[in-house]
C-alpha atoms as a PDB file:
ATOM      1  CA  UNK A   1      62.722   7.358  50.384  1.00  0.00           C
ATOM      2  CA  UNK A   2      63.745   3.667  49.814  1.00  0.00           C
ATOM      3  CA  UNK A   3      65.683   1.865  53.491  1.00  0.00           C
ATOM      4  CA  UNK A   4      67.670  -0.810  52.912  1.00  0.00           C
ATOM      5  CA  UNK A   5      68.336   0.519  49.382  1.00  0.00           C
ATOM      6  CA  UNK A   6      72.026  -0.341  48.689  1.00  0.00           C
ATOM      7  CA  UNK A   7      71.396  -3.640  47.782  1.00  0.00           C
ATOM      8  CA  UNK A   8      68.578  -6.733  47.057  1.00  0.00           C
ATOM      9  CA  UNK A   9      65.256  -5.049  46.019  1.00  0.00           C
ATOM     10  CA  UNK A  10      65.487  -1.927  47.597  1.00  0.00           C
ATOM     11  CA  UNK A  11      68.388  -1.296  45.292  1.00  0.00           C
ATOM     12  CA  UNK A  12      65.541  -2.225  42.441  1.00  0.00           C
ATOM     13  CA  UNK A  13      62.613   0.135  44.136  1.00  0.00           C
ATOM     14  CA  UNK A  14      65.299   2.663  43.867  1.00  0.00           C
ATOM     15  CA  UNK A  15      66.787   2.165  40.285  1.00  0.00           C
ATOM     16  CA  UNK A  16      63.030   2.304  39.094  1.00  0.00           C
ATOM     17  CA  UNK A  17      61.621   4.711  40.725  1.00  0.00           C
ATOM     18  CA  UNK A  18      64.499   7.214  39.964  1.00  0.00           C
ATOM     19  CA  UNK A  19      64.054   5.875  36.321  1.00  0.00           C
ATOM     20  CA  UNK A  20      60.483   7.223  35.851  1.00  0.00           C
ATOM     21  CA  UNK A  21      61.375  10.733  37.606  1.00  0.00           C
ATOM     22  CA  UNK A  22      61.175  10.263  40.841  1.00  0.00           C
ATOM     23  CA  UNK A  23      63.583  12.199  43.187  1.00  0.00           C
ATOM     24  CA  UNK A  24      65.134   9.155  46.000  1.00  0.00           C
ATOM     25  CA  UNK A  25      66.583   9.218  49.333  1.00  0.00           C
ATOM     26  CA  UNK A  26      68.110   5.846  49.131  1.00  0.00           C
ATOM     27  CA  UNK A  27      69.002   4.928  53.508  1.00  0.00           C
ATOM     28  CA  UNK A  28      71.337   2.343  54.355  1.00  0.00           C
ATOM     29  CA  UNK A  29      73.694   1.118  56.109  1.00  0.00           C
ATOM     30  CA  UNK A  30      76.373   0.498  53.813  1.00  0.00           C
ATOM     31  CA  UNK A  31      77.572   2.425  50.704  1.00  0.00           C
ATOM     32  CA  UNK A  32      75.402   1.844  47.937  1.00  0.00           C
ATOM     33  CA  UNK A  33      76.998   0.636  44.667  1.00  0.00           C
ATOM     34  CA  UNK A  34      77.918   2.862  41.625  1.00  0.00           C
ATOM     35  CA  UNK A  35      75.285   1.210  39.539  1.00  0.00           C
ATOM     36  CA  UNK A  36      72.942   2.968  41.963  1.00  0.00           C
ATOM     37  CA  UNK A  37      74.640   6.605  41.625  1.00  0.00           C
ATOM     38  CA  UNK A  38      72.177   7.664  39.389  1.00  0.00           C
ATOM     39  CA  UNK A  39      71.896  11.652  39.388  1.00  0.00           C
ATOM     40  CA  UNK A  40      68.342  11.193  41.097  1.00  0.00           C
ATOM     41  CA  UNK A  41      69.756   9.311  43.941  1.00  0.00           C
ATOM     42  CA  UNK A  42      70.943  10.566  47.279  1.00  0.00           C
ATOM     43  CA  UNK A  43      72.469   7.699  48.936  1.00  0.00           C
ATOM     44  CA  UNK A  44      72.544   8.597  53.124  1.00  0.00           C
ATOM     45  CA  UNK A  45      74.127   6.304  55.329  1.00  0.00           C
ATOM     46  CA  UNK A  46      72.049   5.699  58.205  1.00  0.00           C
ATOM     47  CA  UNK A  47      70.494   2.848  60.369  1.00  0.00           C
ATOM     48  CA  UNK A  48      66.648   2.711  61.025  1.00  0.00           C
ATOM     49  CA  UNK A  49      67.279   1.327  64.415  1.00  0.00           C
ATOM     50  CA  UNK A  50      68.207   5.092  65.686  1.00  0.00           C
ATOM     51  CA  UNK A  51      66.044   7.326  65.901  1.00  0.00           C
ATOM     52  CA  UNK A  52      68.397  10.558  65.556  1.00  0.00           C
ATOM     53  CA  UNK A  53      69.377   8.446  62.122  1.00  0.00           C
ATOM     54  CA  UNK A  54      66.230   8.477  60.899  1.00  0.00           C
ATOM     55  CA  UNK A  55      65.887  12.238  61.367  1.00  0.00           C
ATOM     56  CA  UNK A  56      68.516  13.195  60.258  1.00  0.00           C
ATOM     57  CA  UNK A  57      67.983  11.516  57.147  1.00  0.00           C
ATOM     58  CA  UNK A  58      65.021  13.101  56.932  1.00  0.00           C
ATOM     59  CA  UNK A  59      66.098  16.066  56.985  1.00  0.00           C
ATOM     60  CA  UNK A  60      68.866  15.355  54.245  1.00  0.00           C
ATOM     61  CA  UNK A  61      66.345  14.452  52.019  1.00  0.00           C
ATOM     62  CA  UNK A  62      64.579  17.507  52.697  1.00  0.00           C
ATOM     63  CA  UNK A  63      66.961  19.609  52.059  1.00  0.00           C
ATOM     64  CA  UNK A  64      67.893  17.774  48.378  1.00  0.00           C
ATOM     65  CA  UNK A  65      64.322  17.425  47.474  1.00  0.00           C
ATOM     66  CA  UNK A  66      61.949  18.417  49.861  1.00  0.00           C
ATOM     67  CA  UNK A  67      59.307  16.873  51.795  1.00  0.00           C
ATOM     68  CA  UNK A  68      59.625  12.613  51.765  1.00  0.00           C
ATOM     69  CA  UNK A  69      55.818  11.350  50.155  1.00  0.00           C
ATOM     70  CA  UNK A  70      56.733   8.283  49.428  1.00  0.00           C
ATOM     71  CA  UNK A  71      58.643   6.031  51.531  1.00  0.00           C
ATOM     72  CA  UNK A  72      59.847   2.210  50.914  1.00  0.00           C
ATOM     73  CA  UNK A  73      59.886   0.242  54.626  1.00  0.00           C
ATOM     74  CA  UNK A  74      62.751  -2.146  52.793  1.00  0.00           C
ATOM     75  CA  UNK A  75      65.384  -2.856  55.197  1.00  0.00           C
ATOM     76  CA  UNK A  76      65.472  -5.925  56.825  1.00  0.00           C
ATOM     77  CA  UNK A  77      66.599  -8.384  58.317  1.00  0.00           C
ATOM     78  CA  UNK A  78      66.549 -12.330  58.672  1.00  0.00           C
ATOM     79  CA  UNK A  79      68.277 -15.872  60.074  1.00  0.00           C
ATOM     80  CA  UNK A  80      67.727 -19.388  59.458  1.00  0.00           C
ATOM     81  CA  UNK A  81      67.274 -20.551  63.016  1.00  0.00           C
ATOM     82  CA  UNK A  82      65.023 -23.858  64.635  1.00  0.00           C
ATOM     83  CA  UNK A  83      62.562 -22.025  67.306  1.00  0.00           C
ATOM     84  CA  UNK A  84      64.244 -24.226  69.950  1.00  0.00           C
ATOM     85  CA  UNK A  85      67.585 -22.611  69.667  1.00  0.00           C
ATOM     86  CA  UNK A  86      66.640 -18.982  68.734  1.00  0.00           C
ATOM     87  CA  UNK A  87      67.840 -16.370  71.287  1.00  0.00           C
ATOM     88  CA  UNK A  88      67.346 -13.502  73.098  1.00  0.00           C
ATOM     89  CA  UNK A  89      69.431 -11.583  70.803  1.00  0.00           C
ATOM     90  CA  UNK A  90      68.676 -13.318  67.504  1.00  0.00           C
ATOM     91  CA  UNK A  91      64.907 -12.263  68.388  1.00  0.00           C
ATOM     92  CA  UNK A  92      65.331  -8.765  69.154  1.00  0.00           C
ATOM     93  CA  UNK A  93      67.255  -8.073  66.573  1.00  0.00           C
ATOM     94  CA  UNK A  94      65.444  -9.217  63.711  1.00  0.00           C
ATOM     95  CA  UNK A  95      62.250  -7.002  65.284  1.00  0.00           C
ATOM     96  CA  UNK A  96      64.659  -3.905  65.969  1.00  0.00           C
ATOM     97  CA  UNK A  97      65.165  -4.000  62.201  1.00  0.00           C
ATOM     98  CA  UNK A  98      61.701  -5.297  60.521  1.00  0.00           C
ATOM     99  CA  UNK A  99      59.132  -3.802  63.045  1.00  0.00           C
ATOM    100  CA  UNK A 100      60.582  -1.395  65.405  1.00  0.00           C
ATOM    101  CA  UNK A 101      62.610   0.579  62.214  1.00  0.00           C
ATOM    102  CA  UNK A 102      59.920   0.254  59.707  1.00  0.00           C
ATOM    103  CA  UNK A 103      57.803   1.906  62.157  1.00  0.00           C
ATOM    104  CA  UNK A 104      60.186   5.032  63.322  1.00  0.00           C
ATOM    105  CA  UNK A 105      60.408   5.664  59.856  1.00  0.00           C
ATOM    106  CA  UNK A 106      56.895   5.610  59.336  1.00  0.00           C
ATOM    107  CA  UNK A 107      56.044   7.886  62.142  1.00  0.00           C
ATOM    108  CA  UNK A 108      58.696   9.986  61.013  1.00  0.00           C
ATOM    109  CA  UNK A 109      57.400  10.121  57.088  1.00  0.00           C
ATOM    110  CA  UNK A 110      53.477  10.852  58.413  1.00  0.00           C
ATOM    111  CA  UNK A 111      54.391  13.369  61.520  1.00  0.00           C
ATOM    112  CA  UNK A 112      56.323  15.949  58.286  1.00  0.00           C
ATOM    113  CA  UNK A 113      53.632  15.109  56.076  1.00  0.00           C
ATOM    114  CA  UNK A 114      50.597  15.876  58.718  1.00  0.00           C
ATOM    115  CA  UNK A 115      52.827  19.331  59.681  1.00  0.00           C
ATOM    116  CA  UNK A 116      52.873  20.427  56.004  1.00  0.00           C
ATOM    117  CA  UNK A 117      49.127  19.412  55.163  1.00  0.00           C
ATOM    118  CA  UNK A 118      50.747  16.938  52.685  1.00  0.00           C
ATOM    119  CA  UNK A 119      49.275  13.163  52.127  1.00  0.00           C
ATOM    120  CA  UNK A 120      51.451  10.747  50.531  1.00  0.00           C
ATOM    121  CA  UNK A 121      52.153   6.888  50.679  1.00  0.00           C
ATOM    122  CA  UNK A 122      53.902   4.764  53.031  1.00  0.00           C
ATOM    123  CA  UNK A 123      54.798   0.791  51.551  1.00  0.00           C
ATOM    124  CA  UNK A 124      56.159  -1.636  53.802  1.00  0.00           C
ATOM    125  CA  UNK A 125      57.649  -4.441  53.456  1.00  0.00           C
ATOM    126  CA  UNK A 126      56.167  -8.210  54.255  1.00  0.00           C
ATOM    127  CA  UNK A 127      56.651 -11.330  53.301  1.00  0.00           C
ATOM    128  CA  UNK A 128      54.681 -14.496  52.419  1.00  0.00           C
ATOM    129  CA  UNK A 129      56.318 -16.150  54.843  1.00  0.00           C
ATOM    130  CA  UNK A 130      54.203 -13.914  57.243  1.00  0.00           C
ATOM    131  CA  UNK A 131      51.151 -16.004  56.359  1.00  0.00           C
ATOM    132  CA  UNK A 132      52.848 -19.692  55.309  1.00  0.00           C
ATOM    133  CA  UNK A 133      56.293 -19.770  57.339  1.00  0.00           C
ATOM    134  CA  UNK A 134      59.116 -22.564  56.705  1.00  0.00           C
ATOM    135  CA  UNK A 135      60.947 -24.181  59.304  1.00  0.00           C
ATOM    136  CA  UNK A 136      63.762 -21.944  60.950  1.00  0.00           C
ATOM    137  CA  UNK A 137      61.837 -19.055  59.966  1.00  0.00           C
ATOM    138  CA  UNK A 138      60.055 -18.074  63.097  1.00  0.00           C
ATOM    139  CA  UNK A 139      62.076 -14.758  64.293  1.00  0.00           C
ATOM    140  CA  UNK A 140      61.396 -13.749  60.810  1.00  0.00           C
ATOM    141  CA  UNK A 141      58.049 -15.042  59.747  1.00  0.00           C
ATOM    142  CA  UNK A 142      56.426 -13.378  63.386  1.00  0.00           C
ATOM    143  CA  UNK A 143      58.406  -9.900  62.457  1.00  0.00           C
ATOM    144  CA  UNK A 144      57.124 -10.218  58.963  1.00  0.00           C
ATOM    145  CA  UNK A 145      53.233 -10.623  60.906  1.00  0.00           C
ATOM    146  CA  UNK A 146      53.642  -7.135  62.809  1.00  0.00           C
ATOM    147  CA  UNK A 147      54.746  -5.605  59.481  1.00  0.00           C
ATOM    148  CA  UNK A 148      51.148  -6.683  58.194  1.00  0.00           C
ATOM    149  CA  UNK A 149      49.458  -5.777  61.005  1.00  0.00           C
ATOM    150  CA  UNK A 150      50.912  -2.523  61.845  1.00  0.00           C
ATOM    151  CA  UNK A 151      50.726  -1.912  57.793  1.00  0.00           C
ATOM    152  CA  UNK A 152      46.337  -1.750  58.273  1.00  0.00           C
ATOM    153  CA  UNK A 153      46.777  -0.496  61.572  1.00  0.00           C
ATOM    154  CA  UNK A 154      48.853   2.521  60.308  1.00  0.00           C
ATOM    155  CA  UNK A 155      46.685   2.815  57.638  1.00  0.00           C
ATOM    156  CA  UNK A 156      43.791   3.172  59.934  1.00  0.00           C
ATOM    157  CA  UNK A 157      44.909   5.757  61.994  1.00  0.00           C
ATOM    158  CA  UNK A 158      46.485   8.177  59.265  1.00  0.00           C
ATOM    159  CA  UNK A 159      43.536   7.653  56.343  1.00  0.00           C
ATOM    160  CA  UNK A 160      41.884  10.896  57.461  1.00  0.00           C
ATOM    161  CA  UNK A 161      45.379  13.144  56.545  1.00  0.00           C
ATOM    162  CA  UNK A 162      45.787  11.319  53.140  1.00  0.00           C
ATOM    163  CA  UNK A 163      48.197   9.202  53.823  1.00  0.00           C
ATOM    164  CA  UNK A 164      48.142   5.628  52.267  1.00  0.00           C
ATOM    165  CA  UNK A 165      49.746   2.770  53.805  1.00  0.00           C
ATOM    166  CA  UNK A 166      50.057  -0.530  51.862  1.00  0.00           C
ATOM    167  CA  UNK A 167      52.703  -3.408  51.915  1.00  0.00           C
ATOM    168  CA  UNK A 168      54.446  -5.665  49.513  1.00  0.00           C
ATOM    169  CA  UNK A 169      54.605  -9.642  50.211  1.00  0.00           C
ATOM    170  CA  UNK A 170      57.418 -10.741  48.017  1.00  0.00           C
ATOM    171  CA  UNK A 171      57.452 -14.642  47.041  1.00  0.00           C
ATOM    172  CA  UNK A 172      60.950 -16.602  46.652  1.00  0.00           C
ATOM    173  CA  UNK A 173      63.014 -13.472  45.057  1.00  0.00           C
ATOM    174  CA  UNK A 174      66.869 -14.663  45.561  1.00  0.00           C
ATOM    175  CA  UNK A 175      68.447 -12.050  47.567  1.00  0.00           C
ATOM    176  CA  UNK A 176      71.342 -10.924  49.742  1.00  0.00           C
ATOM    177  CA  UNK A 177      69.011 -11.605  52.782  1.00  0.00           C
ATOM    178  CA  UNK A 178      68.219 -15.101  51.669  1.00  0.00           C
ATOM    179  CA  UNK A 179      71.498 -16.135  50.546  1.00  0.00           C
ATOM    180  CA  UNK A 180      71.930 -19.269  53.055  1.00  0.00           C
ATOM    181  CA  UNK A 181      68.682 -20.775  51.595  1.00  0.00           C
ATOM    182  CA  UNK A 182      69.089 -20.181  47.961  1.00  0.00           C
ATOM    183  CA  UNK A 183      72.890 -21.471  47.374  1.00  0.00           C
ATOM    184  CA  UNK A 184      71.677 -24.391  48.374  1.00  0.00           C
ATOM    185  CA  UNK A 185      69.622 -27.464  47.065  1.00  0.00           C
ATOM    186  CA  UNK A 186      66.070 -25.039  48.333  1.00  0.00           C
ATOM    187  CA  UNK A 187      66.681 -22.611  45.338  1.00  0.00           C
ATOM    188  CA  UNK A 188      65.446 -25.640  42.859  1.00  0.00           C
ATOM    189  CA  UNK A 189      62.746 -26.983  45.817  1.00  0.00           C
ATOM    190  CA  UNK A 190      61.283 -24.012  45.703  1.00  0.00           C
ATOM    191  CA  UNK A 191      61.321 -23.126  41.415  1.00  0.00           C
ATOM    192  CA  UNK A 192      60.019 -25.917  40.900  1.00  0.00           C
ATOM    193  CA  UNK A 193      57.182 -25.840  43.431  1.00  0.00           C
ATOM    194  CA  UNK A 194      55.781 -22.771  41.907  1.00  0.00           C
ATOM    195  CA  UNK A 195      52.968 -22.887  39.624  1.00  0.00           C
ATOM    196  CA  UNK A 196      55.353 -20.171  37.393  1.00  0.00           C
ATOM    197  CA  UNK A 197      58.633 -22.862  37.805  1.00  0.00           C
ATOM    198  CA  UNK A 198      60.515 -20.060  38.103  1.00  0.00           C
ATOM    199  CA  UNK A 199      61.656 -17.665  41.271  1.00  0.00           C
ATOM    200  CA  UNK A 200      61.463 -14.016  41.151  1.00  0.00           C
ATOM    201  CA  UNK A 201      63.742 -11.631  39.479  1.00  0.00           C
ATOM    202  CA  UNK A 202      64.078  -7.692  40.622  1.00  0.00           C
ATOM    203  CA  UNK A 203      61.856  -6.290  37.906  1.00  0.00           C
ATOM    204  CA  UNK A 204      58.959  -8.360  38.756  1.00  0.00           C
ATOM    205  CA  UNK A 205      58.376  -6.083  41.223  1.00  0.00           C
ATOM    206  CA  UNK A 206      58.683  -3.288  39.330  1.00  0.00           C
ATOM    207  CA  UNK A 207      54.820  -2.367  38.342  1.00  0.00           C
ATOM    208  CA  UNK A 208      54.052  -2.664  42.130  1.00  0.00           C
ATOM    209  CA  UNK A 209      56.235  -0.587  43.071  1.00  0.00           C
ATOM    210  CA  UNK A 210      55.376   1.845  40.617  1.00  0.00           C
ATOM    211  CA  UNK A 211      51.796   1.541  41.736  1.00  0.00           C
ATOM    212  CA  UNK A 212      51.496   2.276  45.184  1.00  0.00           C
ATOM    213  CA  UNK A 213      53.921   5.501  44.893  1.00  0.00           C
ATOM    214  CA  UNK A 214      51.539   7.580  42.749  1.00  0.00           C
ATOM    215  CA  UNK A 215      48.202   8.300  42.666  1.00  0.00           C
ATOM    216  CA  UNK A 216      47.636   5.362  40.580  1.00  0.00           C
ATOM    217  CA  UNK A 217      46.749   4.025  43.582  1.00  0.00           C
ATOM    218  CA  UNK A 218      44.911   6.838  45.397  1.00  0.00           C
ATOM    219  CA  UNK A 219      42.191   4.712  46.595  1.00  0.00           C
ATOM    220  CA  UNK A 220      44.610   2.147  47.788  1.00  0.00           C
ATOM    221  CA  UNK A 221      45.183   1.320  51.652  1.00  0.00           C
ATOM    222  CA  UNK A 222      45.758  -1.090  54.360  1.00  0.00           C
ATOM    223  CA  UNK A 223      46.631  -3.465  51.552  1.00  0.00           C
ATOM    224  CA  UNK A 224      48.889  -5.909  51.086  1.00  0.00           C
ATOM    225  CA  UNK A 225      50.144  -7.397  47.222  1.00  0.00           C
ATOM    226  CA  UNK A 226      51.208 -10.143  47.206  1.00  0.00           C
ATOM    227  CA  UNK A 227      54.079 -10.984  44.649  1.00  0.00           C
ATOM    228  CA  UNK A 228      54.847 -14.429  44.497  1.00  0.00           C
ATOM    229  CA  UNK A 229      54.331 -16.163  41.112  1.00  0.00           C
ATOM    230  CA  UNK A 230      51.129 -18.298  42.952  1.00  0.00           C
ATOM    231  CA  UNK A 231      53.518 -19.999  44.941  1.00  0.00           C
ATOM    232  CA  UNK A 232      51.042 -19.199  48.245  1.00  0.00           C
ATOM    233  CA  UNK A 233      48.026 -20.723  46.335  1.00  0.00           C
ATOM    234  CA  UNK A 234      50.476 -24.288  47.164  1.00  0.00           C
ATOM    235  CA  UNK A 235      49.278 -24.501  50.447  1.00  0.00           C
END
């Protein structure tokens, strides 16, 4: 199960993981595109912030495929906002989305799993912005924190049924979700402050992603990979 996989790099985590055989429950909000009707792909519309959503998109998928292993914490949110002017609503949105939904879905994945004696692997979403935030990145950057923190926290509690949780830090990867920054004269800032001079493209996730949904990666939890290019060794 990939969230937030209509578009960005949940659209990618989808597209590859279908590619090498998986079965995917791709969840979001809006339609996903045709280039991501592959026959492999359910595509359920459904919003992580309810919680009769998320079960019933559970129980979709389990009907198509059987019981969810594997699950992609993708959707997200974000906004460009100074920390003097961010409100009320800006903030709880941003953590419905990135903390609050990534964890329903979560606790959804491991209470199936633990009922059918299954393990499996649970990847969330971070950010490198949750260690090294920009300006007008708080709301974000803090949600992108809890995402770490419940990611080994999680992974604590649930070790002993065989479930893994891990988490992906992407780098500068230009995006849907980061549109407002990278249209603008921060797209070249940023390329050229990375020891790579280049920003990330879809497929450099890829291997990653690959990775921590088979047992590759058996021995792999409470981690988080960091995919960046070395643009966090700056400083």
């Amino acid at each position: 199960m990939v969230t937030g996989g209509s578009s960005g790099l949940g659209l990618q985590m989808a597209q590859v993981l279908a590619a090498n055989g998986a079965n995917v429950v791709s969840i979001s909000r809006t339609p996903a595109p045709d280039n991501a009707r592959h026959p492999n792909i359910l595509n359920i519309i459904a919003d992580v912030t309810i919680t009769d959503d998320i079960a019933r998109a559970f129980d979709e998928a389990e009907r198509s495929f059987g019981l969810v292993t594997v699950v992609f914490n993708n959707a997200g949110i974000a906004s460009i906002e100074r920390a003097l002017t961010t409100t009320h609503e800006q903030l709880r949105q941003i953590f419905e989305v990135n903390v609050e939904g990534a964890f329903f879905v979560a606790q959804e994945a491991a209470r199936r799993m633990i009922a059918q004696k299954r393990g499996g692997s649970i990847i969330n979403l971070s950010s490198i912005l949750a260690d090294a935030p920009i300006k007008g990145s708080s709301a974000y950057a803090m949600s992108k924190a809890a995402v770490t923190q419940m990611t080994r926290s999680l992974a604590l509690e649930w070790a002993p049924y065989g479930i893994r949780v891990n988490a992906i830090a992407p780098g500068w990867f230009p995006t849907r979700l980061n549109e407002t920054i990278m249209d603008g004269p921060a797209k070249g800032f940023f390329q050229g402050r990375n020891p790579m001079r280049r920003l990330g493209s879809p497929d450099d996730i890829d291997g990653t992603v690959l990775l921590l949904a088979s047992d590759a990666s058996s021995y792999v939890t409470g981690t988080v990979i960091t995919i960046d290019g070395g643009h966090s060794l700056q400083g």
